[in-house]
Protein backbone atom coordinates (compact mmCIF):
# COMPACT_ATOMS: atom_id res chain seq x y z
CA UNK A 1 16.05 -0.66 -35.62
CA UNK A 2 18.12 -3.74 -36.65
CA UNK A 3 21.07 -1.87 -36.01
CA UNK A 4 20.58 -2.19 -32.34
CA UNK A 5 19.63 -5.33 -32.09
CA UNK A 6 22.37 -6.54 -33.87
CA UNK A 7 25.22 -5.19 -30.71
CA UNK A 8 22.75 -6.57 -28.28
CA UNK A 9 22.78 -10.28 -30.18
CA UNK A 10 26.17 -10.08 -30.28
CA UNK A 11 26.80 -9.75 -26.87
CA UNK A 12 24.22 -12.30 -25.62
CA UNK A 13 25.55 -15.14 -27.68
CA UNK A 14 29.10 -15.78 -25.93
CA UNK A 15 26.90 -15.87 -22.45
CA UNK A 16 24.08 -18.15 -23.95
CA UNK A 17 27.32 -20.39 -25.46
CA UNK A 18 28.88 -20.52 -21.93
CA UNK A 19 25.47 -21.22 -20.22
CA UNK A 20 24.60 -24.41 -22.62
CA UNK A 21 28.38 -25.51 -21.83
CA UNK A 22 27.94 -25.10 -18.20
CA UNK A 23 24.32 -27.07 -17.71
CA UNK A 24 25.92 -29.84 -20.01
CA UNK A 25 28.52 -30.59 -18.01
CA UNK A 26 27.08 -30.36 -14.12
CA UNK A 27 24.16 -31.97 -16.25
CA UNK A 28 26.87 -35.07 -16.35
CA UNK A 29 28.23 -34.64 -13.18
CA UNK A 30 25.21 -34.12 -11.03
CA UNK A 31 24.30 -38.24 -13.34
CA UNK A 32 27.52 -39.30 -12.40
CA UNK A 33 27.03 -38.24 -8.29
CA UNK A 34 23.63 -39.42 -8.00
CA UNK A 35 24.91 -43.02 -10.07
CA UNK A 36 28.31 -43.27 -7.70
CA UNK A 37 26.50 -45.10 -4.84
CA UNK A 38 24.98 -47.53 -6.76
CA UNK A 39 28.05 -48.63 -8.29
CA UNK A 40 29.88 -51.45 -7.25
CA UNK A 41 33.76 -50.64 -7.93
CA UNK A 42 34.60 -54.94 -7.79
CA UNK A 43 31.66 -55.91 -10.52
CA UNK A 44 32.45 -56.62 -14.05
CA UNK A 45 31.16 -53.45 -15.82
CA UNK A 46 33.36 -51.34 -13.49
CA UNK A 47 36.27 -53.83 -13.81
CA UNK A 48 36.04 -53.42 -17.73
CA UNK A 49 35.65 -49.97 -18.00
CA UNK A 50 39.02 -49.75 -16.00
CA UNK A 51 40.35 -52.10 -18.39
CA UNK A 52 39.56 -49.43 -21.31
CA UNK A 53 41.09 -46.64 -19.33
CA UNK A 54 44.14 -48.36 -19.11
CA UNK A 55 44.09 -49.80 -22.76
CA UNK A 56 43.69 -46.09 -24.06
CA UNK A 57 46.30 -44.71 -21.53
CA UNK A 58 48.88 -47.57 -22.49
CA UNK A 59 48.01 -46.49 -26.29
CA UNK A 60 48.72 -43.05 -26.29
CA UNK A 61 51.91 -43.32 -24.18
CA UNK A 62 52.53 -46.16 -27.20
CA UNK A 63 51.89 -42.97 -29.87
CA UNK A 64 53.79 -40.85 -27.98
CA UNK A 65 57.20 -42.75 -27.91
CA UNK A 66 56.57 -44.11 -31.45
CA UNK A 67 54.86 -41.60 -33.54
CA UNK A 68 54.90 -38.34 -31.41
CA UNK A 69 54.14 -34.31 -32.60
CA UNK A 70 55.29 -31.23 -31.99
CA UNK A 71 58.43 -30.48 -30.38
CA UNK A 72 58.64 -34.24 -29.30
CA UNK A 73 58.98 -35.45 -32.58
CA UNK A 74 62.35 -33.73 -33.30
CA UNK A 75 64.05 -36.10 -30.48
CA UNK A 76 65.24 -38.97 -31.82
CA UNK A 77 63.58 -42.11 -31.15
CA UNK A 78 66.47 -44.28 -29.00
CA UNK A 79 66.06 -41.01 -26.60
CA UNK A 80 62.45 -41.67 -26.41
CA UNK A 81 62.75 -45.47 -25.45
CA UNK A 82 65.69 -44.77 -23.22
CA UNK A 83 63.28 -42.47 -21.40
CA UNK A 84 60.24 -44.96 -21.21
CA UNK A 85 62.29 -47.86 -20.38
CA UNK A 86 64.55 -45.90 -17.42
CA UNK A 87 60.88 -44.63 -16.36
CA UNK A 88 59.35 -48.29 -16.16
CA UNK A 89 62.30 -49.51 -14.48
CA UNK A 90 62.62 -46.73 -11.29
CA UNK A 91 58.70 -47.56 -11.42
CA UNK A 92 58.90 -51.17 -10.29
CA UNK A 93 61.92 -50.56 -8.37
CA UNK A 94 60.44 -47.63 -6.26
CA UNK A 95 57.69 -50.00 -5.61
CA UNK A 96 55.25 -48.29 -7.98
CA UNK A 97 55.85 -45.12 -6.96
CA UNK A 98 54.34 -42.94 -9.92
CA UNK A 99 56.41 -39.95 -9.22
CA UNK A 100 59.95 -40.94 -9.33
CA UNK A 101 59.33 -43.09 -12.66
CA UNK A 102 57.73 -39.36 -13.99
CA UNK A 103 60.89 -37.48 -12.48
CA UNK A 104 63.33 -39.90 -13.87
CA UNK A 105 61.90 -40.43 -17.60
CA UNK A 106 61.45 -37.19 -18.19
CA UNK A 107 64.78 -36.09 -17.06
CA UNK A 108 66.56 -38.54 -19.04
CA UNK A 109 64.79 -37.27 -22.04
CA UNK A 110 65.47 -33.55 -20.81
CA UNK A 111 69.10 -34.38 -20.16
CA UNK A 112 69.59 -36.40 -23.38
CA UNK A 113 68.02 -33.80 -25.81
CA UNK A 114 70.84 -31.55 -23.99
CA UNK A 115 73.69 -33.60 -24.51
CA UNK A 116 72.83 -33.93 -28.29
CA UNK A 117 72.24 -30.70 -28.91
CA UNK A 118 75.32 -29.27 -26.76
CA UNK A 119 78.22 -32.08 -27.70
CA UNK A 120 76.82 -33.10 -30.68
């Protein structure tokens, strides 16, 4: 008898696993849609939490260029900066354009890992 209840446990669990994922995520979402009209986007708590979304963002681009892993930590680190500084640069000029200051960091960083490892 516990022999079949054990191949029937097993494949209930991964369903009840996915299940209590699902309901605590909408459970969040469903809070955060019935809380998004009463929130004023100008009032300080808003404002601050904003502030902490950039602070972390800033901070892990920070990690990135300075203490990166994986396949980004075998590129030197004047490639890196090169990169981040070109990127910040075509940002301001293109008027804060996200895209272009994306397009052109990442290519520099594309097109200097080439150069080293082709002429160098």
């Amino acid at each position: 008898m516990s022999e079949m209840a054990l191949p029937n446990a097993l494949f209930w669990w991964p369903i009840v696993v996915m299940v209590v994922g699902a309901v605590a995520t909408y459970v969040w979402r469903a809070l955060g849609v019935a809380l998004s009209g009463r929130i004023d986007p100008e009032g300080a708590l808003f404002q601050w939490a904003a502030c902490i979304a950039y602070a972390l963002l800033a901070a892990l681009i920070a990690r990135m260029i300075i203490l990166p892993t994986g396949p980004l930590a075998q590129t030197p680190m004047i490639d890196r900066v090169a990169a981040a500084i070109l990127a910040i640069a075509v940002l301001f000029v293109s008027r804060r354009n996200v895209l272009p200051g994306i397009a052109v960091g990442a290519g520099t960083l594309v097109l200097a890992t080439y150069v080293r490892t082709v002429w160098f």
